[in-house]
N, C-alpha and C. Protein backbone atom coordinates (compact mmCIF):
# COMPACT_ATOMS: atom_id res chain seq x y z
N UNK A 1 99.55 153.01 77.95
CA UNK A 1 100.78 152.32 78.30
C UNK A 1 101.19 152.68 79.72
N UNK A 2 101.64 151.62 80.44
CA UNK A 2 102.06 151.89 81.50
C UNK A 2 103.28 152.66 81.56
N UNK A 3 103.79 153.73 82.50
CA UNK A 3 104.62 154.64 82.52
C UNK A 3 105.10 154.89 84.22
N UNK A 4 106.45 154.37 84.65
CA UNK A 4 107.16 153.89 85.93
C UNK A 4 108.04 155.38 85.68
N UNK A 5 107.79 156.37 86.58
CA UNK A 5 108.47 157.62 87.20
C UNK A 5 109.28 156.96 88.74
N UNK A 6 110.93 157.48 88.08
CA UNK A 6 112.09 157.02 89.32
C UNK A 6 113.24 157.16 89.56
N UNK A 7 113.54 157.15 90.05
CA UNK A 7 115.30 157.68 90.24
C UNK A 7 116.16 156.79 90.55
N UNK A 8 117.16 157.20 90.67
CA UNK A 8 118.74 156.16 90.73
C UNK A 8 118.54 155.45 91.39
N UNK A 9 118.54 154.63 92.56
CA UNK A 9 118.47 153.56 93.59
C UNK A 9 117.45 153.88 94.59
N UNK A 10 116.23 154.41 93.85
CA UNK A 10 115.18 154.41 94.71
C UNK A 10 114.27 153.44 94.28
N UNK A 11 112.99 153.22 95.04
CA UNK A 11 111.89 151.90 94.97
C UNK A 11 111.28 151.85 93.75
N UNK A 12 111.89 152.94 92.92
CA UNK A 12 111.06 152.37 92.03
C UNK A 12 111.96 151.20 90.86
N UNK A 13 112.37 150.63 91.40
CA UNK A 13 113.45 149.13 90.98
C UNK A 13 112.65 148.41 91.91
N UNK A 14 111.84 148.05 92.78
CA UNK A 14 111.04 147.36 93.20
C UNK A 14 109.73 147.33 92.22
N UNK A 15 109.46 148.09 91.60
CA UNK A 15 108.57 148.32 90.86
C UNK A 15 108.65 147.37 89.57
N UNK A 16 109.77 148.22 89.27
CA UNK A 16 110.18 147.54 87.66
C UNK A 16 110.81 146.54 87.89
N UNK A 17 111.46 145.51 89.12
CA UNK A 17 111.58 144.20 89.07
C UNK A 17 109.99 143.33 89.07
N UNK A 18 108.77 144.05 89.42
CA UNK A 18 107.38 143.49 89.14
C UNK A 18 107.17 143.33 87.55
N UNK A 19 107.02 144.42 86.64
CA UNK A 19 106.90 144.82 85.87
C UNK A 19 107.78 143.39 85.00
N UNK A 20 109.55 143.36 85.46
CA UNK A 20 109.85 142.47 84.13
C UNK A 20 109.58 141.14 84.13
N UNK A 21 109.03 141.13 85.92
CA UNK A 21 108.24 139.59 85.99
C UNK A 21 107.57 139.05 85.17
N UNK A 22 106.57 140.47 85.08
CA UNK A 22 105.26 140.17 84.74
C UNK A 22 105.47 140.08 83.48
N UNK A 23 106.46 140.68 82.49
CA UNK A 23 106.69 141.03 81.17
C UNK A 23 106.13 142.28 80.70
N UNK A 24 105.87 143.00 81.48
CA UNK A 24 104.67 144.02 80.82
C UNK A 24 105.20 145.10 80.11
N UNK A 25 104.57 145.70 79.30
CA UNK A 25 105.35 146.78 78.26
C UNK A 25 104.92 147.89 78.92
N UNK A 26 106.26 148.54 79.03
CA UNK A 26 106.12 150.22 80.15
C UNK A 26 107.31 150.78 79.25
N UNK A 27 107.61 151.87 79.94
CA UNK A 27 108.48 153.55 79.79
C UNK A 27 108.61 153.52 81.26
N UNK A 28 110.25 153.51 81.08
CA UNK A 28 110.91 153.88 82.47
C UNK A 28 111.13 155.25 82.33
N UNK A 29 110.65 156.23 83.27
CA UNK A 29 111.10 157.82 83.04
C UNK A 29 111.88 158.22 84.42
N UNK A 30 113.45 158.39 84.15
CA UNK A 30 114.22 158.37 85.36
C UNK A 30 114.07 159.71 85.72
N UNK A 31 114.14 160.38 86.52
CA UNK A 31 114.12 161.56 87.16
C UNK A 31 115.44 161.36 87.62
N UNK A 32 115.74 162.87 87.49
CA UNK A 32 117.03 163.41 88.30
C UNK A 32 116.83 163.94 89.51
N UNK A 33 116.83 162.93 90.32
CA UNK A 33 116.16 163.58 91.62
C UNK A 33 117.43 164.69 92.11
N UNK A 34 118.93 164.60 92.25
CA UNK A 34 119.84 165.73 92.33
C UNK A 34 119.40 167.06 91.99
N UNK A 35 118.92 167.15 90.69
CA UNK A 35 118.53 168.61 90.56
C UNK A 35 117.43 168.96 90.49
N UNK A 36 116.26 168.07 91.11
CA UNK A 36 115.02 167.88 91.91
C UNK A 36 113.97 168.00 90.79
N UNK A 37 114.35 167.10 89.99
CA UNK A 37 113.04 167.12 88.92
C UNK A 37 111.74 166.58 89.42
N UNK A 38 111.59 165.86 90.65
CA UNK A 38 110.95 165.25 91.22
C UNK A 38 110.00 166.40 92.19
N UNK A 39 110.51 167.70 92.42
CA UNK A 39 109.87 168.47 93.25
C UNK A 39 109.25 169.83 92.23
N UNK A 40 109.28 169.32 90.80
CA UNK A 40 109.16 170.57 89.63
C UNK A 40 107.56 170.08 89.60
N UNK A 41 106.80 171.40 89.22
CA UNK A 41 104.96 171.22 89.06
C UNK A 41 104.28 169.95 88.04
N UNK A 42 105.40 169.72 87.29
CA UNK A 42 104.66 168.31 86.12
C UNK A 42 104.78 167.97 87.54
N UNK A 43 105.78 167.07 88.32
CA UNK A 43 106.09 165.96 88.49
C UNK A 43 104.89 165.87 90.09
N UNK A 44 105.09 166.80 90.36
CA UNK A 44 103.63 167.27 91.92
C UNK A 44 102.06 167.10 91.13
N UNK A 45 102.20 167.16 90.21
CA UNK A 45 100.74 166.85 89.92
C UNK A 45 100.58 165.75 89.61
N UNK A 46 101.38 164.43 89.94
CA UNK A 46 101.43 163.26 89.90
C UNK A 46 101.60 162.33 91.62
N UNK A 47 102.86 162.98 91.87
CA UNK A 47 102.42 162.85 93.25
C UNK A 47 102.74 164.12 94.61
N UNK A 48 101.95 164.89 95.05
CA UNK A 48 102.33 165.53 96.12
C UNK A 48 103.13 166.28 96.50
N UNK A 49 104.20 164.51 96.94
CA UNK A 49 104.82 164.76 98.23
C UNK A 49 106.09 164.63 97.02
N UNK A 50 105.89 164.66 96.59
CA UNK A 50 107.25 164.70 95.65
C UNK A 50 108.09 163.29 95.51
N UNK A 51 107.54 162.60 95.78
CA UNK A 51 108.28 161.06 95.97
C UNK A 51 108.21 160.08 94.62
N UNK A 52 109.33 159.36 94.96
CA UNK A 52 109.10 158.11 93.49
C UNK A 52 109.12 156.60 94.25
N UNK A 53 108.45 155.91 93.91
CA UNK A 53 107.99 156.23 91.99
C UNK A 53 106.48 156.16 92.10
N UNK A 54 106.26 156.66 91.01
CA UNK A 54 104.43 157.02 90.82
C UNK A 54 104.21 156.08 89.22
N UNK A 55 103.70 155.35 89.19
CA UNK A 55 102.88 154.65 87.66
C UNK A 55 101.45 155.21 87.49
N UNK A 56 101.93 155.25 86.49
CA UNK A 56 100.81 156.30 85.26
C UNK A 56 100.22 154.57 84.33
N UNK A 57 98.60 154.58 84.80
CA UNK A 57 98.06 153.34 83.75
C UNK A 57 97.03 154.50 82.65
N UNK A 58 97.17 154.98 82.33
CA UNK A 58 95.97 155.73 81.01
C UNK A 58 95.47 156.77 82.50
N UNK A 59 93.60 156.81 82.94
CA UNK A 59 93.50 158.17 83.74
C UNK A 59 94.33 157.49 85.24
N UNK A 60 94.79 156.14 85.57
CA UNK A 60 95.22 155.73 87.06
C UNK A 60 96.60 156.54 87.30
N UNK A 61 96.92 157.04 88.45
CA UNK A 61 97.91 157.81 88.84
C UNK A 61 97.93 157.06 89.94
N UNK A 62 99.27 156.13 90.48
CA UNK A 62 99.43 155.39 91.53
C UNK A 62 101.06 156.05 92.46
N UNK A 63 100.87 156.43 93.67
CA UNK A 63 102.04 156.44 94.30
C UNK A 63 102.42 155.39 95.47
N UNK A 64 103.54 155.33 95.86
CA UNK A 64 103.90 154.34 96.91
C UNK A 64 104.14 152.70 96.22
N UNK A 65 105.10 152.27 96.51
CA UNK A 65 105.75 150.87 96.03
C UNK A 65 104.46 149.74 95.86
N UNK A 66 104.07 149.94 97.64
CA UNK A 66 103.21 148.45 97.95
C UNK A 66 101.82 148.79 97.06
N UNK A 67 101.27 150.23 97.23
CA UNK A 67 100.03 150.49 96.46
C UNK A 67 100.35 149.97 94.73
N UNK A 68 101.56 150.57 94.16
CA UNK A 68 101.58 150.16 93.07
C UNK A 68 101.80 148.56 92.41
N UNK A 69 102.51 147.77 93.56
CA UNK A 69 102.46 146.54 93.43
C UNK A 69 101.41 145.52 93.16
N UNK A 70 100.36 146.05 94.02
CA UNK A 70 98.79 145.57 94.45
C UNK A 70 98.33 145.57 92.91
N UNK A 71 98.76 146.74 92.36
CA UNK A 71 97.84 147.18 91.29
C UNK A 71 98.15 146.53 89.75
N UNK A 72 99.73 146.28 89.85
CA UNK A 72 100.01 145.47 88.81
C UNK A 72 99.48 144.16 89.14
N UNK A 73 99.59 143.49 90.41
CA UNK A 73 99.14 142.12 90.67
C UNK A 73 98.04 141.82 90.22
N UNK A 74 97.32 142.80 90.83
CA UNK A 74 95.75 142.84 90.05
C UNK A 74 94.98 142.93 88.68
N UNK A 75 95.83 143.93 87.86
CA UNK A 75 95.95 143.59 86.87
C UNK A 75 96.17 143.04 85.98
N UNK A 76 97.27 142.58 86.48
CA UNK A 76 97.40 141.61 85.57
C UNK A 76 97.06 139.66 86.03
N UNK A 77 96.56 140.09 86.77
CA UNK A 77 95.29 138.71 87.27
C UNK A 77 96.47 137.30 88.15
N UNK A 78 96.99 138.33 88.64
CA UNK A 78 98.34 137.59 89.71
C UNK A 78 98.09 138.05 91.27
N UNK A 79 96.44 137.97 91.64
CA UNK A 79 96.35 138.73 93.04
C UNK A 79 95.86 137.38 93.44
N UNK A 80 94.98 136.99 92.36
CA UNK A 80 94.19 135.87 93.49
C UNK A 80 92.73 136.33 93.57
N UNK A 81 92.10 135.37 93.64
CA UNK A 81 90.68 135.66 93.21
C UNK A 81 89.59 135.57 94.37
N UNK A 82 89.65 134.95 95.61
CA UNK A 82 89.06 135.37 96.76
C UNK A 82 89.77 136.27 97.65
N UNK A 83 88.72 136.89 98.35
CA UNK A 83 88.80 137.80 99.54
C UNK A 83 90.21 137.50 100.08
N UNK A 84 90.41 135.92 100.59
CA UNK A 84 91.34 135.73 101.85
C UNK A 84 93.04 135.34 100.65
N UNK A 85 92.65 135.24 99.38
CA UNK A 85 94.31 135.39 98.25
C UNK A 85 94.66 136.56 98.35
N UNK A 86 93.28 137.26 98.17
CA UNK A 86 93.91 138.87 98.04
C UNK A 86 94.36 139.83 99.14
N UNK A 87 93.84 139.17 100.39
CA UNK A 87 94.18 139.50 101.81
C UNK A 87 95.79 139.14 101.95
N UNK A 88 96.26 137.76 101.64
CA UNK A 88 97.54 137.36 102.27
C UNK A 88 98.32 138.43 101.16
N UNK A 89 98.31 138.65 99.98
CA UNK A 89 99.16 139.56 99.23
C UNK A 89 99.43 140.82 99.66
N UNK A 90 98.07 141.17 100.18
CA UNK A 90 97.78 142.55 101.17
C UNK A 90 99.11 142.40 102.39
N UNK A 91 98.59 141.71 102.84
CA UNK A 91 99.34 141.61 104.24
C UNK A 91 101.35 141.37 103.68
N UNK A 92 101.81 140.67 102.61
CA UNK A 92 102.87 139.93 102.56
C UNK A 92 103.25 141.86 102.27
N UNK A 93 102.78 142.49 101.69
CA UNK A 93 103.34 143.67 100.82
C UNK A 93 103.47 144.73 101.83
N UNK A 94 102.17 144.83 102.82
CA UNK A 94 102.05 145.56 103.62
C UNK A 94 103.60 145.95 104.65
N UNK A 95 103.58 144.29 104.85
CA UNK A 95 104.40 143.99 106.50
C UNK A 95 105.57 144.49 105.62
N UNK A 96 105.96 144.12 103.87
CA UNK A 96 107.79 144.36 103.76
C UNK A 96 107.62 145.92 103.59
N UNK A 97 106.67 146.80 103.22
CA UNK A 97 106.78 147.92 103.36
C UNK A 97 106.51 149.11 104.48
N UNK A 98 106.06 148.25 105.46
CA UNK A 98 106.18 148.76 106.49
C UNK A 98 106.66 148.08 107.50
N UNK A 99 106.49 147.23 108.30
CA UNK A 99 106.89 146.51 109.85
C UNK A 99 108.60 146.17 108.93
N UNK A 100 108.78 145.47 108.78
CA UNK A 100 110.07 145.37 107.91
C UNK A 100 110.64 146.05 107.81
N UNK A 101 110.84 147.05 106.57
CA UNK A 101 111.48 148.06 106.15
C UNK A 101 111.91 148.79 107.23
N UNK A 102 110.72 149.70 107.96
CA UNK A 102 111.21 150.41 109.28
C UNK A 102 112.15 149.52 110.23
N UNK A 103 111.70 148.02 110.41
CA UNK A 103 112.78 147.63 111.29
C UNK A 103 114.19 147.99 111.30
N UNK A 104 114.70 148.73 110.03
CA UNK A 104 115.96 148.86 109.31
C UNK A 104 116.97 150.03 110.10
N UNK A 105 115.56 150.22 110.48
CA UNK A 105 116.37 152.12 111.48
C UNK A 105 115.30 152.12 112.73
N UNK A 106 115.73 152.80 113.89
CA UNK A 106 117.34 153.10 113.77
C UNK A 106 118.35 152.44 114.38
N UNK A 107 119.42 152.69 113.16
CA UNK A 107 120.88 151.79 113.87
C UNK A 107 120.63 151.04 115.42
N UNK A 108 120.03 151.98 116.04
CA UNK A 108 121.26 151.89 117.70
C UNK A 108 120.48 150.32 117.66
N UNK A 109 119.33 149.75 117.56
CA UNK A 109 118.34 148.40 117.92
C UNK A 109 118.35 147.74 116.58
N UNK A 110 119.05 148.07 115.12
CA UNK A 110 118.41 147.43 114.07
C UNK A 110 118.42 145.73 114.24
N UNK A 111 120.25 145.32 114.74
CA UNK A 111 120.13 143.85 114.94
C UNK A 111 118.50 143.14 115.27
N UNK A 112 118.42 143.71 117.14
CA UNK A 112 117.59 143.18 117.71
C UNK A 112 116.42 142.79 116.77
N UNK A 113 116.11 144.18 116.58
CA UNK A 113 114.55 144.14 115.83
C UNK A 113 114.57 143.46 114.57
N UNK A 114 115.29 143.11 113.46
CA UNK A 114 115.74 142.74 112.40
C UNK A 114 115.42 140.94 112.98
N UNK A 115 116.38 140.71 114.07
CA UNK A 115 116.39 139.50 114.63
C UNK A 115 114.60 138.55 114.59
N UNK A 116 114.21 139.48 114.95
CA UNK A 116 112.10 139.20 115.03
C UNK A 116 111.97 138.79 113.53
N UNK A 117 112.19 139.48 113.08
CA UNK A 117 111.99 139.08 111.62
C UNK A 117 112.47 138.23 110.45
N UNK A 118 113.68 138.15 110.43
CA UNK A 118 114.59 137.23 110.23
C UNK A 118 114.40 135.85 110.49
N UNK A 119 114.12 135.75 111.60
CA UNK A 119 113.95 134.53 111.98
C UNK A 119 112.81 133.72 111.69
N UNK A 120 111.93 134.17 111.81
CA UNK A 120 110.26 133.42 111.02
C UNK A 120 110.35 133.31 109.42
N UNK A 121 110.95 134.66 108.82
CA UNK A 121 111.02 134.24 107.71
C UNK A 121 112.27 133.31 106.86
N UNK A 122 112.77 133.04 107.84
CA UNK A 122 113.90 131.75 107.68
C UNK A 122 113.02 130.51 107.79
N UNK A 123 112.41 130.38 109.19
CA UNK A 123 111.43 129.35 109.17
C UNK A 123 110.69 129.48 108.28
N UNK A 124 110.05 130.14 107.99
CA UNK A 124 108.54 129.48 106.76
C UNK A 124 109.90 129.28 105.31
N UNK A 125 110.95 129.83 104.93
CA UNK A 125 111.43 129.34 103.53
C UNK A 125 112.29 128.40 104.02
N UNK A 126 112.26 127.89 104.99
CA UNK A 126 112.62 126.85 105.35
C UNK A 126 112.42 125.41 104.16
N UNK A 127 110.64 125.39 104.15
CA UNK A 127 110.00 124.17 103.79
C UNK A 127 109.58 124.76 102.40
N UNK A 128 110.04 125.85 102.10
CA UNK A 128 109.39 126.37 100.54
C UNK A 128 110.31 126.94 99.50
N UNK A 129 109.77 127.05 98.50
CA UNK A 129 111.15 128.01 97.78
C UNK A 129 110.44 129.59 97.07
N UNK A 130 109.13 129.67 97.64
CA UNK A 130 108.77 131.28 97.95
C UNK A 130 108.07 131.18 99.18
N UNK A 131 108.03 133.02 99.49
CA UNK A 131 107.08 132.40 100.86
C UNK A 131 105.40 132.47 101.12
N UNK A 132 105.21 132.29 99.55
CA UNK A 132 103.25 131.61 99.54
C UNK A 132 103.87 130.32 98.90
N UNK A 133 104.50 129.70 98.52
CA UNK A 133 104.42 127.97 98.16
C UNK A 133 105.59 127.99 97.20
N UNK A 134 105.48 127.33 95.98
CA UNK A 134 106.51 127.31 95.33
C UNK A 134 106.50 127.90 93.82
N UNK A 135 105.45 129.02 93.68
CA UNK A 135 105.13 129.72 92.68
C UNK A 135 105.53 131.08 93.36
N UNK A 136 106.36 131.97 92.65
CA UNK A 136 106.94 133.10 92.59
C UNK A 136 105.52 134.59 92.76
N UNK A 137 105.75 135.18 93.40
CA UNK A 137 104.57 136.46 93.96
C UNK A 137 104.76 137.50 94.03
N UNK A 138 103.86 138.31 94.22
CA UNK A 138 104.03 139.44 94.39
C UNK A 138 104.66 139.83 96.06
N UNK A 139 104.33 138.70 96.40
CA UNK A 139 104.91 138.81 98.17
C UNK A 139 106.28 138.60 97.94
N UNK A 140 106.68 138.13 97.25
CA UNK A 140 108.71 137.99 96.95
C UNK A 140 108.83 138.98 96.50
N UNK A 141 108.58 140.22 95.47
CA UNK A 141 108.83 140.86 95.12
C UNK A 141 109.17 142.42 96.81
N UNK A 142 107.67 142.03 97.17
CA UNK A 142 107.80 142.94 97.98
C UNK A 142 109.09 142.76 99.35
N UNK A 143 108.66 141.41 100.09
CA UNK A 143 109.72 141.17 100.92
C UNK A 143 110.91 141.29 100.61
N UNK A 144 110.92 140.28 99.39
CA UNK A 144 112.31 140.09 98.61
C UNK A 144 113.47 141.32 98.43
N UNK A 145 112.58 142.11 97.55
CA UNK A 145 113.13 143.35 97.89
C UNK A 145 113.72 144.25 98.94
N UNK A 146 112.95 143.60 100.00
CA UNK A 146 113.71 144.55 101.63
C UNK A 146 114.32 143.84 101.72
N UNK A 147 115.11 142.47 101.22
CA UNK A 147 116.04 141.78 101.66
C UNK A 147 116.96 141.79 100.80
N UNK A 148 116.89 142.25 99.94
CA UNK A 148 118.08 142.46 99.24
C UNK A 148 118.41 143.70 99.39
N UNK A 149 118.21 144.75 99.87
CA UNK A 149 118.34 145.89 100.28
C UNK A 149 119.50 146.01 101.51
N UNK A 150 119.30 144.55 102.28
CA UNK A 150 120.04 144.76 103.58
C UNK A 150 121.71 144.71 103.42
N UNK A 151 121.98 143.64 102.62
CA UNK A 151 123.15 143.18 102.28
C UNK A 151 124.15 144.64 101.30
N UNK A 152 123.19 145.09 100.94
CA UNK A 152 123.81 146.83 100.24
C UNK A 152 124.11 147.46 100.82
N UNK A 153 122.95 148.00 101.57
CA UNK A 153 122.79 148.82 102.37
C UNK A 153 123.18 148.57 103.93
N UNK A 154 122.71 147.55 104.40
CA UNK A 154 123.09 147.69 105.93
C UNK A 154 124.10 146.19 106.30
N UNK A 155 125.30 146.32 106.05
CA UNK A 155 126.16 145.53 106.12
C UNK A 155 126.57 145.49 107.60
N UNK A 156 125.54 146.13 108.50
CA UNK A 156 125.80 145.49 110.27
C UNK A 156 124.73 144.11 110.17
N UNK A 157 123.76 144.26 109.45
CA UNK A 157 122.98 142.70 109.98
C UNK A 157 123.32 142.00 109.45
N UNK A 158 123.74 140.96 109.99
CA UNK A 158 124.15 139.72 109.81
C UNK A 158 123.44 138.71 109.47
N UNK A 159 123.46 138.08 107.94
CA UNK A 159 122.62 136.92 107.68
C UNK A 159 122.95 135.77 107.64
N UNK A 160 124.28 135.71 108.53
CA UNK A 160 124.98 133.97 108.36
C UNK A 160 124.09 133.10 109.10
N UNK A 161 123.02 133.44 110.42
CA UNK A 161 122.30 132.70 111.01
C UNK A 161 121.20 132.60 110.70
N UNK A 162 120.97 132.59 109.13
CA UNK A 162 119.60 132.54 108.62
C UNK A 162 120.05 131.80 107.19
N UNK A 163 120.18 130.76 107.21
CA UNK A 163 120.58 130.11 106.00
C UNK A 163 119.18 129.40 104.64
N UNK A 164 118.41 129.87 105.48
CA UNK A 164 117.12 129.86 104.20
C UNK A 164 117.10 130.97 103.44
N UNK A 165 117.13 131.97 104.30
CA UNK A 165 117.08 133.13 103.44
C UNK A 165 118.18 133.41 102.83
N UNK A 166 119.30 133.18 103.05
CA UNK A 166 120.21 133.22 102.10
C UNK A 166 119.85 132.95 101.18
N UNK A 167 119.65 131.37 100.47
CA UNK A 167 119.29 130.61 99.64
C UNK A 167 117.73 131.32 99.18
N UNK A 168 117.03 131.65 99.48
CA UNK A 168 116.01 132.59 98.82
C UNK A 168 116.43 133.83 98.10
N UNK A 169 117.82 134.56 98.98
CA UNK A 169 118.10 135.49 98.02
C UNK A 169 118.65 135.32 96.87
N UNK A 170 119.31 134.30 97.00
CA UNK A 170 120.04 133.68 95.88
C UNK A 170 118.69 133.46 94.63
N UNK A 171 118.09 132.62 94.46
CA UNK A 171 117.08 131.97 94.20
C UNK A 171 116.59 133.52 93.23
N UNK A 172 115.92 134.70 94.59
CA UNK A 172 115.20 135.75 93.76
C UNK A 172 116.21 136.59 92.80
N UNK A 173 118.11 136.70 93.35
CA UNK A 173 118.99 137.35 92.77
C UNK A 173 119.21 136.60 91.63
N UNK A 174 118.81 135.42 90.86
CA UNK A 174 119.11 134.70 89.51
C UNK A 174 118.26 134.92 88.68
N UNK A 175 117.24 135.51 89.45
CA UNK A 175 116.15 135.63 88.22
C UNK A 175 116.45 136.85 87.46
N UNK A 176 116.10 136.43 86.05
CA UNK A 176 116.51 137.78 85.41
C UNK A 176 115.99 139.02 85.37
N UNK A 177 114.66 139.04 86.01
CA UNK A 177 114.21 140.24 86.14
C UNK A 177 114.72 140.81 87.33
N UNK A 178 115.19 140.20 88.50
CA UNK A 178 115.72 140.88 89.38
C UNK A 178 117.13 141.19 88.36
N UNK A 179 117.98 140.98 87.96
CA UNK A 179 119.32 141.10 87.51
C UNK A 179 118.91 142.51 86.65
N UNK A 180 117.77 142.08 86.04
CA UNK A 180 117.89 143.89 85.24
C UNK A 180 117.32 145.11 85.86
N UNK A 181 116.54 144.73 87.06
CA UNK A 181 115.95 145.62 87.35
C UNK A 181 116.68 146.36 88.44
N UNK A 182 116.73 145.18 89.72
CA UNK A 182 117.68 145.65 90.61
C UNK A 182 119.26 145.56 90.94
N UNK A 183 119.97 145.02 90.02
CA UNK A 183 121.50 144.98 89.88
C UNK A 183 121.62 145.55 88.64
N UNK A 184 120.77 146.24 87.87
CA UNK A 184 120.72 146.75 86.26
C UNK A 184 121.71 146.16 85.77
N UNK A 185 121.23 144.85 85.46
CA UNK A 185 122.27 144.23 84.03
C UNK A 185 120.99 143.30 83.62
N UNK A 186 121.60 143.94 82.48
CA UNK A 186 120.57 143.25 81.42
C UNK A 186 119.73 144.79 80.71
């Protein structure tokens, strides 16, 4: 059985908004990261660096969001079946967990740099209602996720001049697996 190790408002709600996509039957095991259950010897012999969230498949031990994303996609036969399907998923997961995400900090440039990004991905959901076509991905999950992150968390960037993505967040915020996973209701 699959088994999602995570804490209060950390990534691993990126995780388990994959997971209720997908429908898949798991064990959420929350860690108290406050009184650092996350840095105790079970939890290092899972991952390291002490970080969440880590999924446990039977002997697979997976850490990091985008690695574990890949792996449900794949599994559960939502990657895509040539080289260049499984490349663009690569790349959609890659860029929101890294080029993205980092754009977020630091403060003093976030607009600017945020601005680069923002803006293309306004254009391409421009003409779509995900951003591989009009079937829901693992690339929404990943992007999706750094974009709903902003509006929480960083209430200096401004998304009134991006009115696709609005309407995309909307779109990924109705679905019910986002509602239970990352607004926990449900």
């Amino acid at each position: 059985m699959l088994k999602l190790y995570g804490g209060a408002r950390s990534r691993a709600s990126i995780v388990r908004w994959y997971l209720e996509e997908l429908g898949a039957d798991y064990e959420f095991v929350l860690l108290d990261m406050q009184a650092g259950e996350h840095k105790q010897p079970d939890f290092l012999s899972l991952n390291p660096f002490g970080k969440v969230p880590v999924l446990t498949d039977g002997e697979v031990t997976l850490f990091e969001s985008g690695a574990i994303l890949l792996y449900l996609a794949e599994k559960f036969g939502h990657l895509g079946t040539s080289p260049a399907d499984k490349a663009i998923a690569y790349q959609w997961v890659l860029f929101a967990n890294s080029t993205f995400a980092m754009g977020l900090t630091p403060a003093e440039n976030r607009n600017e740099v945020m601005a680069r990004y923002l803006q293309p991905l306004n254009d391409i959901l421009q003409d779509t209602s995900f951003l591989l076509g009009e079937a829901f991905t693992v690339a929404d999950v990943a992007v999706g996720s750094i974009l709903a992150y902003i509006p929480l968390m960083f209430q200096d960037v401004d998304l009134s001049a991006y009115p696709a993505l609005q309407a995309y967040l909307k779109r990924l915020g109705d679905r019910p697996a986002f509602q239970k996973a990352i607004m926990n209701r449900g």
